[in-house]
Protein backbone atom coordinates (compact mmCIF):
# COMPACT_ATOMS: atom_id res chain seq x y z
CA UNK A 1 0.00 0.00 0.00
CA UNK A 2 2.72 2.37 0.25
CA UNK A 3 4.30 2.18 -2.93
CA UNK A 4 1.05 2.35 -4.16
CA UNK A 5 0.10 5.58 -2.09
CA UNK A 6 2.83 7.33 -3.47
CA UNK A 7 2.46 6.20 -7.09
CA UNK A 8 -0.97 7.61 -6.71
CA UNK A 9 -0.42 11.03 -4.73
CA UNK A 10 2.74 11.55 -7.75
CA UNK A 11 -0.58 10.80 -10.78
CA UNK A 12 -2.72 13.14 -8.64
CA UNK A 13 0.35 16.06 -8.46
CA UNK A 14 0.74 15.26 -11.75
CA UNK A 15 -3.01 16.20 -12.58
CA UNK A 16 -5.29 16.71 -9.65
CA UNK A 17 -8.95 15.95 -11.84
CA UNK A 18 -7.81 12.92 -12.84
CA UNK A 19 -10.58 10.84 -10.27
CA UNK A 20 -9.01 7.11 -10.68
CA UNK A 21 -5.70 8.37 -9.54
CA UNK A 22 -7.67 10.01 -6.40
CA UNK A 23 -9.60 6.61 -5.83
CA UNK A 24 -6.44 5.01 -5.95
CA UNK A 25 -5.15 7.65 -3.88
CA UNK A 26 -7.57 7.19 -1.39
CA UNK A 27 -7.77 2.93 -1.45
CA UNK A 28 -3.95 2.93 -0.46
CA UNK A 29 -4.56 5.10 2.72
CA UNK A 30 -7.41 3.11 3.79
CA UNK A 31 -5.55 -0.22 3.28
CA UNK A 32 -2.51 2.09 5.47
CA UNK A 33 -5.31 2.32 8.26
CA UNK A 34 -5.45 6.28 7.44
CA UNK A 35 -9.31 7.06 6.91
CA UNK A 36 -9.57 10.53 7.48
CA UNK A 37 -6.76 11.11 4.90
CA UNK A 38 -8.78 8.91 2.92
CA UNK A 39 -12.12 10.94 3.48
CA UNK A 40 -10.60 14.07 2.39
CA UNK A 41 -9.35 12.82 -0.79
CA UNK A 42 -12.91 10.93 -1.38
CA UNK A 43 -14.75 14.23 -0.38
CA UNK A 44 -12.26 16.43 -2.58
CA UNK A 45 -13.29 13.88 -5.59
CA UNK A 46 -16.80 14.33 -4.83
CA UNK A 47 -16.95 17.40 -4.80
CA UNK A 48 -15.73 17.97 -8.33
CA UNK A 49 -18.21 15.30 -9.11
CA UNK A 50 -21.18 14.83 -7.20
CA UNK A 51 -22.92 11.52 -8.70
CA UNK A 52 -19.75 9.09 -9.07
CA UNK A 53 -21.19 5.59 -7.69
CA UNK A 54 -17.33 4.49 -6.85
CA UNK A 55 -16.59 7.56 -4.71
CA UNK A 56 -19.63 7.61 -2.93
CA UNK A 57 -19.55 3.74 -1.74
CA UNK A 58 -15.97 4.53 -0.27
CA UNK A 59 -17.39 7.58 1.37
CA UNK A 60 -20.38 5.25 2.57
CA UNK A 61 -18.38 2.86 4.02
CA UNK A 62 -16.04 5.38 5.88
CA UNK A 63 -18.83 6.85 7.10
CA UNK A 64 -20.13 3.75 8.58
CA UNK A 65 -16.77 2.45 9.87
CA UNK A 66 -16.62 5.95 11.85
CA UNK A 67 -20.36 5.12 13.61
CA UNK A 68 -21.79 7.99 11.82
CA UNK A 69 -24.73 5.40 10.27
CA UNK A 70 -26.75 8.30 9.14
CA UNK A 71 -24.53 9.56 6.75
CA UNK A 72 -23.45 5.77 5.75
CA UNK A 73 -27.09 5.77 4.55
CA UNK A 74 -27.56 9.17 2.57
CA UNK A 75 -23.83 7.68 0.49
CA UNK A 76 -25.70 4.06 -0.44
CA UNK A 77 -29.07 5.88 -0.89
CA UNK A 78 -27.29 8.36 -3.79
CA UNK A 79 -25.14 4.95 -5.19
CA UNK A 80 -28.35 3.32 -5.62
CA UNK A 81 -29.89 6.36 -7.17
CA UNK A 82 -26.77 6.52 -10.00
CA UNK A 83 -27.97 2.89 -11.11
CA UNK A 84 -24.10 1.69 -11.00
CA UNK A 85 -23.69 -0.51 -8.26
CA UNK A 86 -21.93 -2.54 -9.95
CA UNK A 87 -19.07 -0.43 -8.29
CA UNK A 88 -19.85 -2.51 -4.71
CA UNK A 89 -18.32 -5.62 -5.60
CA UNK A 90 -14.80 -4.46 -6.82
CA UNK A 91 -15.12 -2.16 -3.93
CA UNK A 92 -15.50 -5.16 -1.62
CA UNK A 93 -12.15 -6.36 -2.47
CA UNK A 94 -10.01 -3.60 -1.12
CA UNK A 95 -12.29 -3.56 2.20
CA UNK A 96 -10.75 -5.46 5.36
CA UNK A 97 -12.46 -8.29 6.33
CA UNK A 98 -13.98 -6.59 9.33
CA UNK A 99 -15.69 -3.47 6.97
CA UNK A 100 -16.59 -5.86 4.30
CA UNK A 101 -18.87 -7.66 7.45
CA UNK A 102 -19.73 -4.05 8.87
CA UNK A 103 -21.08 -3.13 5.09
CA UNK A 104 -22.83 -5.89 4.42
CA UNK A 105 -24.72 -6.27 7.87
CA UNK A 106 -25.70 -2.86 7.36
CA UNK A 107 -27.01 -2.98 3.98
CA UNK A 108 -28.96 -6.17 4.86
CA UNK A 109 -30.72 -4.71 7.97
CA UNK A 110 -31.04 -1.86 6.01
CA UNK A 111 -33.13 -4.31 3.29
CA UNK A 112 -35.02 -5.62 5.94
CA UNK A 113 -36.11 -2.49 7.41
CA UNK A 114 -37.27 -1.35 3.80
CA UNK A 115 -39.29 -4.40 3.45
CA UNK A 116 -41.29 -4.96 6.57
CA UNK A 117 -41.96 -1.14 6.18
């Protein structure tokens, strides 16, 4: 993850719209157990592009790994709303065991509250 991280910060020096080299950016400090550094990049990224389904299920699950569930929800709720969640499952392979659990309980009480409501 380190060599990685600063392959990725270099792209994003190197040109600071480019969004892949921010995701990959920000998937190196997560894997280095650095959310908030993560978070910034993500939100930076978002911000320059409000509806892209990969940055906002990173953001979601940061969110949710920091207890704020609320938040967590509003990030899936706008994924689902892009129609590409098809950006979940690559996702799932950079998550740690533990978030990958965390994300997918959540989601599936989340599915069960939806349905007995």
């Amino acid at each position: 993850a380190p060599g990685v991280f600063q392959l990725a910060s270099l792209l994003v020096e190197l040109d600071s719209s480019d969004e892949a080299s921010q995701i990959l950016c920000a998937d190196a400090l997560y894997q280095m157990g650095r959310g908030e550094e993560a978070h910034k990049v993500l939100a930076l990224a978002l911000s320059r592009n409000p509806q892209r389904a990969p940055v906002l299920a990173r953001l979601a699950l940061l969110q949710l790994k920091r207890g704020f569930v609320y938040d967590g929800n509003q990030l899936l709720k706008r994924v689902i709303r892009t129609g590409d969640s098809s950006c979940l499952l690559p996702i799932l392979d950079i998550f740690q065991a533990e978030d990958r659990k965390l994300l997918q309980s959540h989601c599936r009480w989340r599915a069960l509250a939806i349905l007995k409501g």
